[in-house]
Protein backbone atom coordinates (compact mmCIF):
# COMPACT_ATOMS: atom_id res chain seq x y z
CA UNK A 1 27.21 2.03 -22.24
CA UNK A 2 28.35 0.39 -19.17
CA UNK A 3 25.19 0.36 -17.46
CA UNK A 4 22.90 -2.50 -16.79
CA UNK A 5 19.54 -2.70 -17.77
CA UNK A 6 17.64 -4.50 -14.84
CA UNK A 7 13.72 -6.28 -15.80
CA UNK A 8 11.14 -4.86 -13.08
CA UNK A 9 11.08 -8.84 -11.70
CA UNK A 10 14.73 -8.11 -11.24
CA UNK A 11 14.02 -4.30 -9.80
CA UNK A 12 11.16 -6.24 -7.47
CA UNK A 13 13.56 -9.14 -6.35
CA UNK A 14 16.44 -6.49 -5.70
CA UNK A 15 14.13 -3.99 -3.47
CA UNK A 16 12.67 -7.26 -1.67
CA UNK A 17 8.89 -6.02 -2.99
CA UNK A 18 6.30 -7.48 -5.37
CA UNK A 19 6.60 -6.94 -9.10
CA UNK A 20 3.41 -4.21 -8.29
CA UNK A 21 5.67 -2.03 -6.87
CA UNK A 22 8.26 -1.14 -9.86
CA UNK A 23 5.44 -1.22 -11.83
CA UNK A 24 4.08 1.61 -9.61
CA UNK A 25 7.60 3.40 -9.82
CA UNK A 26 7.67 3.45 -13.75
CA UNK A 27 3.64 4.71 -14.06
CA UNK A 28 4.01 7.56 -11.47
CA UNK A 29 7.53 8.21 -13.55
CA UNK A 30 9.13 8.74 -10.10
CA UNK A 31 12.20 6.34 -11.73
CA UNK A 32 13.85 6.50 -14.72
CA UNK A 33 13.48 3.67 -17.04
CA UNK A 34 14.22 2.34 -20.72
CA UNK A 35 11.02 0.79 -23.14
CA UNK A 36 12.30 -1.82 -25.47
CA UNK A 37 9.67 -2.32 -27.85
CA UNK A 38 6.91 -3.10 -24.95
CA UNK A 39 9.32 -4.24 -22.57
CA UNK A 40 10.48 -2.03 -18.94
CA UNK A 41 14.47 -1.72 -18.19
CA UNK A 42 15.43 -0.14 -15.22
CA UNK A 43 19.30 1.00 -15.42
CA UNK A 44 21.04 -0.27 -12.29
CA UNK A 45 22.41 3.32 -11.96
CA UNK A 46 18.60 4.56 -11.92
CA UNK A 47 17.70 2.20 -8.96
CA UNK A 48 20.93 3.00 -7.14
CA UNK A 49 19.51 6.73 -7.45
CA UNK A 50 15.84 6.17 -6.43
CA UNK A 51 17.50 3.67 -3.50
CA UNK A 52 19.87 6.95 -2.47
CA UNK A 53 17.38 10.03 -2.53
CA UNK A 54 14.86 8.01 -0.38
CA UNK A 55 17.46 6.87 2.38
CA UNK A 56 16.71 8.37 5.63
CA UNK A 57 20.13 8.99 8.10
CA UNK A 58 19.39 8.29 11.51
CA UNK A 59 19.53 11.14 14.04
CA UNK A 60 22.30 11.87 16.23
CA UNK A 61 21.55 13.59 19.96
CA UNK A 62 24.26 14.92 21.65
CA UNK A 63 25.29 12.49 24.37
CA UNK A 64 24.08 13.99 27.70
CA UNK A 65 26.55 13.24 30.61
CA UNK A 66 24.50 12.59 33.31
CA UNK A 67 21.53 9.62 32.27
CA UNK A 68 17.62 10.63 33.80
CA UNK A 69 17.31 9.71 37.10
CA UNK A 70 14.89 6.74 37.54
């Protein structure tokens, strides 16, 4: 059990986002999480995941050699 269990004010500060937000994230169940008793954990390794499945990569044109004539 190396894995860190993060608090959603932790998961909020991390993402740069209200608290609202996590929330959101555990109640749609679109992120794993932990309940302690009637507390929310978030494993690091579950945010990293959520973090890596929405990351867009940018698109790459093929480089034209001659630029549009103005």
């Amino acid at each position: 059990m190396t894995d860190r269990y993060l608090s959603v004010d932790q998961v909020a500060e991390l993402l740069g986002t209200s608290v609202r937000f996590p929330r959101r994230l555990v109640e749609e169940r679109r992120i794993r999480y932990v309940k302690v008793g009637r507390h929310v954990r978030i494993p690091a390794s579950a945010l990293e995941e959520f973090i890596a499945s929405r990351t867009v990569e940018p698109l790459r044109r093929p480089r034209t050699r001659y630029r549009r004539a103005a």
